[in-house]
Protein backbone atom coordinates (compact mmCIF):
# COMPACT_ATOMS: atom_id res chain seq x y z
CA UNK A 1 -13.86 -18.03 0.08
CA UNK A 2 -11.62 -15.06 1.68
CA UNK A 3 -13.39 -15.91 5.05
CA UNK A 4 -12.49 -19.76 4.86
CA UNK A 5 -8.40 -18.75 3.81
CA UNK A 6 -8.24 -16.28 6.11
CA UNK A 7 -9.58 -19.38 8.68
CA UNK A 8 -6.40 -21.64 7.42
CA UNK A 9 -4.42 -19.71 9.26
CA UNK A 10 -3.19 -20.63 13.31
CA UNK A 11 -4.39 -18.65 16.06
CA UNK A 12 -2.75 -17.99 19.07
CA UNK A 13 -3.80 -17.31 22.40
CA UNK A 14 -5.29 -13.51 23.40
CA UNK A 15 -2.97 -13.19 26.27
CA UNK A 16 0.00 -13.60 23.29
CA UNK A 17 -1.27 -10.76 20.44
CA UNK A 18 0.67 -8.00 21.02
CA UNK A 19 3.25 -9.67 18.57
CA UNK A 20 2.44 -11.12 15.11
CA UNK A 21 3.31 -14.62 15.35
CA UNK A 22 5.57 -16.05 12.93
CA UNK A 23 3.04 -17.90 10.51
CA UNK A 24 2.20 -14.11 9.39
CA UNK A 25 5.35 -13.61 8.24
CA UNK A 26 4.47 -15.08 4.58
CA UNK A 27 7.12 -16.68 2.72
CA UNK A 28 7.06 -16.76 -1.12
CA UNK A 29 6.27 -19.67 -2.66
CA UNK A 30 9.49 -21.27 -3.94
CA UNK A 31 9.93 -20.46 -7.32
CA UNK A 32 10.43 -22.48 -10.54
CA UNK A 33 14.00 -23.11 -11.86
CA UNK A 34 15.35 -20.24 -13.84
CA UNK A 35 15.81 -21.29 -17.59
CA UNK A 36 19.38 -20.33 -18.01
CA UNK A 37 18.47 -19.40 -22.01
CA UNK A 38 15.73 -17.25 -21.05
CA UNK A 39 16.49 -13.70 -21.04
CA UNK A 40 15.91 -11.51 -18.21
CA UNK A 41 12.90 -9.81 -19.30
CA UNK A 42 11.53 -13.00 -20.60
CA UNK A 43 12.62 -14.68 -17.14
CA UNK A 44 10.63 -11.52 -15.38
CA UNK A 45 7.35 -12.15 -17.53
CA UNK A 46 7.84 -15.63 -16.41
CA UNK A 47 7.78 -14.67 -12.48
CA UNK A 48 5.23 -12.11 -12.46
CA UNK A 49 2.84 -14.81 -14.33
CA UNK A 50 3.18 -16.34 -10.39
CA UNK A 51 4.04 -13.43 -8.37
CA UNK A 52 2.30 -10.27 -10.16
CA UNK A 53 2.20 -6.45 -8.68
CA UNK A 54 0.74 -5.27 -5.87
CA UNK A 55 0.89 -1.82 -6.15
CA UNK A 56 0.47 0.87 -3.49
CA UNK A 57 -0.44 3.86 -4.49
CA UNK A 58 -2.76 4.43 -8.46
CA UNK A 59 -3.50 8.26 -8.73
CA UNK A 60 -6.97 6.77 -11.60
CA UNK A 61 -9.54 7.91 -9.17
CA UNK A 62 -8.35 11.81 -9.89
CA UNK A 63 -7.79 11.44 -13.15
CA UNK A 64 -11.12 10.04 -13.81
CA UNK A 65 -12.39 13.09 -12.82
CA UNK A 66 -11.19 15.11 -15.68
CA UNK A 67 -12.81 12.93 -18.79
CA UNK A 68 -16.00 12.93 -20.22
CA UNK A 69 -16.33 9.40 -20.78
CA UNK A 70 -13.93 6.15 -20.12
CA UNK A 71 -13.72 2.39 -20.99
CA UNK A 72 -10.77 1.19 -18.84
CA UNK A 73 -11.47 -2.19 -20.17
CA UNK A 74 -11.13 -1.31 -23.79
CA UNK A 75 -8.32 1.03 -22.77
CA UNK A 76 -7.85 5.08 -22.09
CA UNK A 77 -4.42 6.28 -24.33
CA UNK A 78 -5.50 10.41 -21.83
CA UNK A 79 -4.58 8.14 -18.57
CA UNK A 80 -1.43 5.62 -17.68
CA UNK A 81 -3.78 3.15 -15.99
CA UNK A 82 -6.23 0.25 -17.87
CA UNK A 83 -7.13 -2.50 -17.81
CA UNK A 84 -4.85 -4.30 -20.85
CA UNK A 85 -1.97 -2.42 -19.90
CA UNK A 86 -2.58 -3.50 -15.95
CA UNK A 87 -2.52 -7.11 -17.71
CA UNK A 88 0.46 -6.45 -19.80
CA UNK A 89 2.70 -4.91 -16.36
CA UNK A 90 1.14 -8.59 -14.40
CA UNK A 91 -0.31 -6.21 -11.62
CA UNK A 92 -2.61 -8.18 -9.85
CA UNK A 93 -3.41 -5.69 -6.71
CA UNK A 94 -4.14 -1.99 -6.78
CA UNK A 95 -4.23 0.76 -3.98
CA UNK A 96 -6.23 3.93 -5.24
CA UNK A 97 -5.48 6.93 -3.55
CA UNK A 98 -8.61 8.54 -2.12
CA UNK A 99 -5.92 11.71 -1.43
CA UNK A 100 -7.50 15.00 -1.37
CA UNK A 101 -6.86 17.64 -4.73
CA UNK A 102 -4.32 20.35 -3.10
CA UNK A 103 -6.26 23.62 -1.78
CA UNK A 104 -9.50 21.33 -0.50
CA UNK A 105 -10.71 23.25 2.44
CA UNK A 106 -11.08 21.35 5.85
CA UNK A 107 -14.12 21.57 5.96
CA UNK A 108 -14.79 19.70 2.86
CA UNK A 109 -12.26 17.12 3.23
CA UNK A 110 -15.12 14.04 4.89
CA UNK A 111 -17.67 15.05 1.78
CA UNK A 112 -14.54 14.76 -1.21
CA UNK A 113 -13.32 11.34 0.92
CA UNK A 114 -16.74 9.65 0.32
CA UNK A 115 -17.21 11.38 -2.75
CA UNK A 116 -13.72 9.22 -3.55
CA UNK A 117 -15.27 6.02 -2.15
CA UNK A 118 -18.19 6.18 -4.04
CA UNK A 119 -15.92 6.62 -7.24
CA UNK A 120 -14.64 3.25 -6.28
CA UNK A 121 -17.47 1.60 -6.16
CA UNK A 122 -18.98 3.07 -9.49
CA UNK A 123 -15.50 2.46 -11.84
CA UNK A 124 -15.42 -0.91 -10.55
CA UNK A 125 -18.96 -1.94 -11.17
CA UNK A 126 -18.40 -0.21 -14.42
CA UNK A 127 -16.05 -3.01 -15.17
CA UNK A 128 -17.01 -6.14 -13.93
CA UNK A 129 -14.84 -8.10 -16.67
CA UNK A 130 -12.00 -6.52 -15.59
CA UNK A 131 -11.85 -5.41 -11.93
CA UNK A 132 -13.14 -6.30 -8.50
CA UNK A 133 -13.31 -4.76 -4.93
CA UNK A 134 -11.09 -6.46 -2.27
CA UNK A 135 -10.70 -5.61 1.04
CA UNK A 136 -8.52 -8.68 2.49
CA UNK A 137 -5.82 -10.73 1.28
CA UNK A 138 -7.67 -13.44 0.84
CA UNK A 139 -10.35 -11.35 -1.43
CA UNK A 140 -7.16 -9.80 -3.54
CA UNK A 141 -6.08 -13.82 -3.81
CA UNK A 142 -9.85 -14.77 -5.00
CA UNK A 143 -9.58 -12.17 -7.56
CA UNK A 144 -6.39 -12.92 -9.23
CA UNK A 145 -7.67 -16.74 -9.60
CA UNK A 146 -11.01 -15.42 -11.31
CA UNK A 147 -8.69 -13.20 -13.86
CA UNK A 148 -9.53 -10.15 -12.31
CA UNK A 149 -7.63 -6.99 -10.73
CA UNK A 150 -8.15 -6.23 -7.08
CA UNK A 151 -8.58 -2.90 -6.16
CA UNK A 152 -8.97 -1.68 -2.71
CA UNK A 153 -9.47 1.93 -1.11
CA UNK A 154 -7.03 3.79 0.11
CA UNK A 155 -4.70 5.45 0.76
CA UNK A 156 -7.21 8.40 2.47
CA UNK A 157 -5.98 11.78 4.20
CA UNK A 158 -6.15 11.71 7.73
CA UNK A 159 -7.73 15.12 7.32
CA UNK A 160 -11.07 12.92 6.57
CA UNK A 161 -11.45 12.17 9.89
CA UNK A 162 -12.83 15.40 11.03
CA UNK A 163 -10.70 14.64 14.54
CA UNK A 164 -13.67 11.84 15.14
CA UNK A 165 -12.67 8.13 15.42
CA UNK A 166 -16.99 7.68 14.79
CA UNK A 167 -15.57 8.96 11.10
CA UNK A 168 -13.15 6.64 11.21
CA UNK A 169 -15.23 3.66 11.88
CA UNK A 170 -17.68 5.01 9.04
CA UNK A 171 -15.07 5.13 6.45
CA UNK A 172 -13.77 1.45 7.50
CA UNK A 173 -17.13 -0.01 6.45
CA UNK A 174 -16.99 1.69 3.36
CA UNK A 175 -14.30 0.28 2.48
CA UNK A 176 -10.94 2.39 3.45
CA UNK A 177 -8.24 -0.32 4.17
CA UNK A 178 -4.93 2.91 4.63
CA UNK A 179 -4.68 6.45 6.25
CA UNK A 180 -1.63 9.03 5.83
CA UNK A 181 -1.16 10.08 9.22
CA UNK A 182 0.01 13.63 8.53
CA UNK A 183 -1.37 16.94 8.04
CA UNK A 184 -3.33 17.32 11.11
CA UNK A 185 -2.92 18.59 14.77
CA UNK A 186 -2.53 15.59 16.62
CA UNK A 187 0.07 14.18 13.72
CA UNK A 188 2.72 16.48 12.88
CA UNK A 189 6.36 17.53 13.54
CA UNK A 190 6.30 17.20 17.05
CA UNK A 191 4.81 13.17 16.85
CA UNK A 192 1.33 12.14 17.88
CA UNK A 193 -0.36 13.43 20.59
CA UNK A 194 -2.35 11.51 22.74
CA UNK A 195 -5.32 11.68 20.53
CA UNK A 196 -3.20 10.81 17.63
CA UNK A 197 -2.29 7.30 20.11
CA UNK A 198 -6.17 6.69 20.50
CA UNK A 199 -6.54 7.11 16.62
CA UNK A 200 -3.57 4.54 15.77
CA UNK A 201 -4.95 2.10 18.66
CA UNK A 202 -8.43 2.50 16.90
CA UNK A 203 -6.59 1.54 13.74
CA UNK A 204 -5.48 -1.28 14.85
CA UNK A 205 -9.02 -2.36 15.99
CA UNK A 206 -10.39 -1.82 12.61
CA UNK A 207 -7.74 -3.03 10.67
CA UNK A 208 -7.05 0.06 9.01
CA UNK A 209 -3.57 0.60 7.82
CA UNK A 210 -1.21 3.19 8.83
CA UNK A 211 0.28 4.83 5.96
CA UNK A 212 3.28 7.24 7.11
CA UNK A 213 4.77 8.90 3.34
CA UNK A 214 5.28 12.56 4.38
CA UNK A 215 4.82 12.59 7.69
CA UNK A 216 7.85 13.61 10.35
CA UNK A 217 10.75 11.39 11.48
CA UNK A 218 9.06 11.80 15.17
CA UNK A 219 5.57 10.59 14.15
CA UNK A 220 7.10 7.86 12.39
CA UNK A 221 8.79 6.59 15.41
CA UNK A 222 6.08 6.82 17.76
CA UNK A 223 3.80 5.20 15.21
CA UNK A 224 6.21 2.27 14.93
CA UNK A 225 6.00 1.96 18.95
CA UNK A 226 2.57 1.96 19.49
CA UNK A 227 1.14 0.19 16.80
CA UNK A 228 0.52 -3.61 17.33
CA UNK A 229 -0.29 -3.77 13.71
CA UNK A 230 2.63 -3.37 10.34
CA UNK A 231 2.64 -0.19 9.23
CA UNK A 232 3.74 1.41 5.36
CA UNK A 233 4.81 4.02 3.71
CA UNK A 234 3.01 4.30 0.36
CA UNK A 235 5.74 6.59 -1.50
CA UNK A 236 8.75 6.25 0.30
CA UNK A 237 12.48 5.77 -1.18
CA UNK A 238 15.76 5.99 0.06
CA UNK A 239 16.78 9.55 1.09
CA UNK A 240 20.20 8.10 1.43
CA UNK A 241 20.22 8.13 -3.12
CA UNK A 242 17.92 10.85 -3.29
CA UNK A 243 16.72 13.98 -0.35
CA UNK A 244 13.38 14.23 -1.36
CA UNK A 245 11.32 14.87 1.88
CA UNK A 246 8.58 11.94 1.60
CA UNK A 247 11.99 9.70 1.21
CA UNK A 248 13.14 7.95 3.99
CA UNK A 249 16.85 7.99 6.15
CA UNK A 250 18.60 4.74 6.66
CA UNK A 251 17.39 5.08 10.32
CA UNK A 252 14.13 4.91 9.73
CA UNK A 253 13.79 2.18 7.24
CA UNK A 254 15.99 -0.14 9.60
CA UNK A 255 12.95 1.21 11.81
CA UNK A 256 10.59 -0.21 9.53
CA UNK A 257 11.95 -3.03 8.81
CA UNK A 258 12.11 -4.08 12.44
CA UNK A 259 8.80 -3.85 12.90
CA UNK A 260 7.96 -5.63 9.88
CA UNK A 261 6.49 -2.81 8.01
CA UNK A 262 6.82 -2.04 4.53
CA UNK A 263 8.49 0.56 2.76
CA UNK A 264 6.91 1.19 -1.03
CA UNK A 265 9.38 2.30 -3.13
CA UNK A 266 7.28 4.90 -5.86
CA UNK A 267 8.17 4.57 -10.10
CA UNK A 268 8.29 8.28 -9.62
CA UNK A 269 10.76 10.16 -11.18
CA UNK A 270 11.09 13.40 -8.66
CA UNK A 271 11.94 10.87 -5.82
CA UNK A 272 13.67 7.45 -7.03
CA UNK A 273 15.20 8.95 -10.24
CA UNK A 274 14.38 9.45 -14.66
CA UNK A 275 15.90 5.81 -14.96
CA UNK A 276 14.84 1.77 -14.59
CA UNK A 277 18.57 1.67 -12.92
CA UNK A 278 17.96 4.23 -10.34
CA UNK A 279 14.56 2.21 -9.10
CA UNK A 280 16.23 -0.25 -8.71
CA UNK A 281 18.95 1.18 -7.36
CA UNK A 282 16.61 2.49 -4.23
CA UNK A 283 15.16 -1.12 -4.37
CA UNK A 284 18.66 -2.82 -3.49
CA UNK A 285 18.73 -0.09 -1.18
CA UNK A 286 15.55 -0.39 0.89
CA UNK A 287 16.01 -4.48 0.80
CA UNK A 288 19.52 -4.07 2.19
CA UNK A 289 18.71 -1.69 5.02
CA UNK A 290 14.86 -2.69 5.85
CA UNK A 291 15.28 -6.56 4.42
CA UNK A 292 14.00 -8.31 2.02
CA UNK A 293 10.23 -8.71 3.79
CA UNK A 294 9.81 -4.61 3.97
CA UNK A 295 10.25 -3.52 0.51
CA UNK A 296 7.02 -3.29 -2.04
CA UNK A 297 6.27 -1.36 -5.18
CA UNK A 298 4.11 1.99 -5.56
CA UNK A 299 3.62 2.92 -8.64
CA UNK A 300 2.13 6.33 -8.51
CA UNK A 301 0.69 6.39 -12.09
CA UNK A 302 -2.16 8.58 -12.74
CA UNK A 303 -0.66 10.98 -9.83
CA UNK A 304 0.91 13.59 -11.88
CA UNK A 305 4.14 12.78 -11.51
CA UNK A 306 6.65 12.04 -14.23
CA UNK A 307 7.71 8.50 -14.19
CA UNK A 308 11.04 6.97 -15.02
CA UNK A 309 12.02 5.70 -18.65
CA UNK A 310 10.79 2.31 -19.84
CA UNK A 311 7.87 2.76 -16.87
CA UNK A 312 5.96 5.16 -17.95
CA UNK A 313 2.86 3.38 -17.47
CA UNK A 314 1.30 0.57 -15.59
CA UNK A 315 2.69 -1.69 -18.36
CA UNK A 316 6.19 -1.33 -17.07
CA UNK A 317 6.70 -3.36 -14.19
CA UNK A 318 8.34 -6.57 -16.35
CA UNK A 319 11.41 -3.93 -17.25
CA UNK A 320 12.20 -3.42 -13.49
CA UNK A 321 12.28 -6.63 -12.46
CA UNK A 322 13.99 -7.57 -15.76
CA UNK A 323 16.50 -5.05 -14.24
CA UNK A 324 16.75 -6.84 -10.50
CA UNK A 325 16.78 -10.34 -12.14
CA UNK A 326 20.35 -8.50 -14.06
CA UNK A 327 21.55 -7.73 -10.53
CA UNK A 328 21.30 -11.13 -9.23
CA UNK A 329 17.85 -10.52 -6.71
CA UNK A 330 16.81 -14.08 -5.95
CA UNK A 331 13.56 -15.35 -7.51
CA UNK A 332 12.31 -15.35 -3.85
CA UNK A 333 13.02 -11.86 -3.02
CA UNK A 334 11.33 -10.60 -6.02
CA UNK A 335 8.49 -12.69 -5.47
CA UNK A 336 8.00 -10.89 -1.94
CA UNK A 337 8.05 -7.35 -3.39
CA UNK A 338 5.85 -7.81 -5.88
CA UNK A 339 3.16 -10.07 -4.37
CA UNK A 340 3.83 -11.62 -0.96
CA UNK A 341 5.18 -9.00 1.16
CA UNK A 342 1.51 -6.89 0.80
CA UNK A 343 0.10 -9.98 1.33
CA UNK A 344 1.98 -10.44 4.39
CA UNK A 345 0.94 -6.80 5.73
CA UNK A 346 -2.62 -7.45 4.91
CA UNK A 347 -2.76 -10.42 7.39
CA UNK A 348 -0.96 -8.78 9.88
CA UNK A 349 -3.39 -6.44 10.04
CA UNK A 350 -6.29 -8.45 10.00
CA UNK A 351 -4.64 -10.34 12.54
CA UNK A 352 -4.07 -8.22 14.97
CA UNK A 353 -7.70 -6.24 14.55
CA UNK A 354 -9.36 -9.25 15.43
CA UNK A 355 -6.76 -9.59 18.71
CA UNK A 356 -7.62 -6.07 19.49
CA UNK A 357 -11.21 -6.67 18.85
CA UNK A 358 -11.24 -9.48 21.79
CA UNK A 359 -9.61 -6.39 23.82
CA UNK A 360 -11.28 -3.36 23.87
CA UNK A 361 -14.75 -2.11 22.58
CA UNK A 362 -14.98 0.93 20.05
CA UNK A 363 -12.90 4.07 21.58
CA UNK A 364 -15.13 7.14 22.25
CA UNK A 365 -11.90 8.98 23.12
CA UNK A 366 -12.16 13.09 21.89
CA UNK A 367 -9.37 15.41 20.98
CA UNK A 368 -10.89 17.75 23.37
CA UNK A 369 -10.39 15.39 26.10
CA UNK A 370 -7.13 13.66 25.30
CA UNK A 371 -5.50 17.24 23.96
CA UNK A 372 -7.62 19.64 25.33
């Protein structure tokens, strides 16, 4: 069924890909009228029934690690991610980090990456009742109408890699739909070097997203120029409220937002604030600088990060929009963070990897050649 939605949408000529046309661009689906006796929170239930979470960054596969036994079906009070409280929050979409424990040695970084992916595959077969691997955004659509959660892989560390786009490749048929570019030698304060360039084409020719939280105002830019794909930052508020260094200046999200990338704004206490008001005051924020299409939700639960009051688990989400709703966002605009602009992203992408495909064959570009 994904292949046949993804078909529904127009093509456009090869000679015309390096820009995503405007049918990619996804609007919401117009909303319902507002019930003018409803109160906000019940208004906010009401909208995420339709539009429910896609969030961008769950810390579970991590925190898995450290019990003995789980049922995330029946529910886990040691974690802030299951199954009835993902129900209870409306999130409809999850991104689990496949990010590497602190202190991992190079050398074992490729080994603890599949080790990650083959976590994935095992909790969600564990719970068939409850979640289900997606990949696309038709596959995250297919779950939601069968009552299930998507989950999909990623974000990884570019670290993973090994410095081989063969590794890359590998990890895309497992499954890995985003990779932080930072933390390596060809993606680091000074920008990308030209390998870095070969690994962001290759990207785009898989379809792998480009996840930029953390990495330096110079990479960002040149990752924003020579990507023909939308690009995100996975934990990223407004540095503008709040100078935390994975945080982004006003420069940079207008940045984003003109190349229709998406900035996902994290529930996490250290960078947007101990308070439903000050997410959402880094919401307005990001949708005021970056627009309305750029702005998404990440919550980092299970990451071990303290969380904001009144979202202190996945259960949470209906508060913060209950809060936005308050301020006067439109029903549309809400419906875009929540659900259509990762949508939108996820289409793009898909898009322009099958444009690229038509392009070029499989790079068997080396750092030793391009930086040596």
């Amino acid at each position: 069924m994904a292949d046949l939605q993804d078909e529904l949408h127009p093509t456009t000529e090869v000679g015309a890909l390096d820009e995503l046309p405007e049918p990619f661009v996804v609007a919401a689906p117009a909303p319902s009228p507002p019930d003018p006796d409803a109160s906000p929170l019940r208004r906010a239930r009401a909208l995420l029934a339709a539009h429910p979470v896609a969030d961008g960054y769950c810390g579970l596969l991590s925190a898995l690690r450290g019990l003995p036994w789980y049922d995330l079906e029946m529910g886990e009070s040691a974690l802030d991610t299951d199954v009835p409280r993902l129900r209870e929050g409306h999130v409809g979409a999850l991104f689990w980090s496949l990010h590497l424990p602190e202190g991992t040695p190079a050398e074992r970084a490729l080994s603890a990456t599949l080790d990650q992916l083959d976590l994935v595959r095992a909790v969600v077969r564990a719970h068939p009742e409850g979640l289900r691997s997606a990949d696309t955004a038709g596959e995250i659509s297919d779950a939601r109408y069968c009552g299930r959660i998507a989950v999909l892989s990623g974000p990884a560390a570019a670290a993973a890699l090994d410095d081989s786009l063969a590794v890359l490749r590998s990890l895309r048929a497992l499954g890995l739909r985003v990779l932080t570019l930072s933390g390596t030698s060809w993606a680091s304060g000074p920008g990308l070097t030209r390998f870095g360039e070969e690994v962001v084409r290759e990207m785009n020719r898989l379809g792998v997203v480009a996840d930029l939280s953390g990495a330096s105002g110079a990479t960002v830019r040149r990752v924003l120029a020579a990507s023909k794909a939308p690009v995100l930052c996975a934990r990223s508020g407004a540095r503008a409220l709040r100078p935390h260094p994975f945080n982004l200046p006003d420069d940079l999200l207008a940045a984003l937002g003109a190349a229709k990338g998406l900035c996902m704004v994290p529930l996490a206490a250290e960078q947007t604030g101990p308070s439903v008001r000050d997410v959402a005051d880094h919401l307005d924020h990001v949708r005021r600088v970056a627009g309305p299409a750029s702005v998404a939700l990440s919550g980092t639960y299970d990451a071990g990060v303290a969380h904001p009051q009144e979202l202190g688990d996945t259960s949470g989400y209906p508060h913060l929009v209950a809060e936005l709703l308050e301020r006067g966002w439109p029903e549309t605009d809400v419906a875009l963070l929540t659900w259509g602009n990762v949508q939108r992203l996820l289409r793009g992408a898909d898009f322009a990897a099958r444009a690229a495909q038509l392009r070029r064959p499989p790079s068997t570009a080396t750092l030793a050649e391009c930086d040596g």
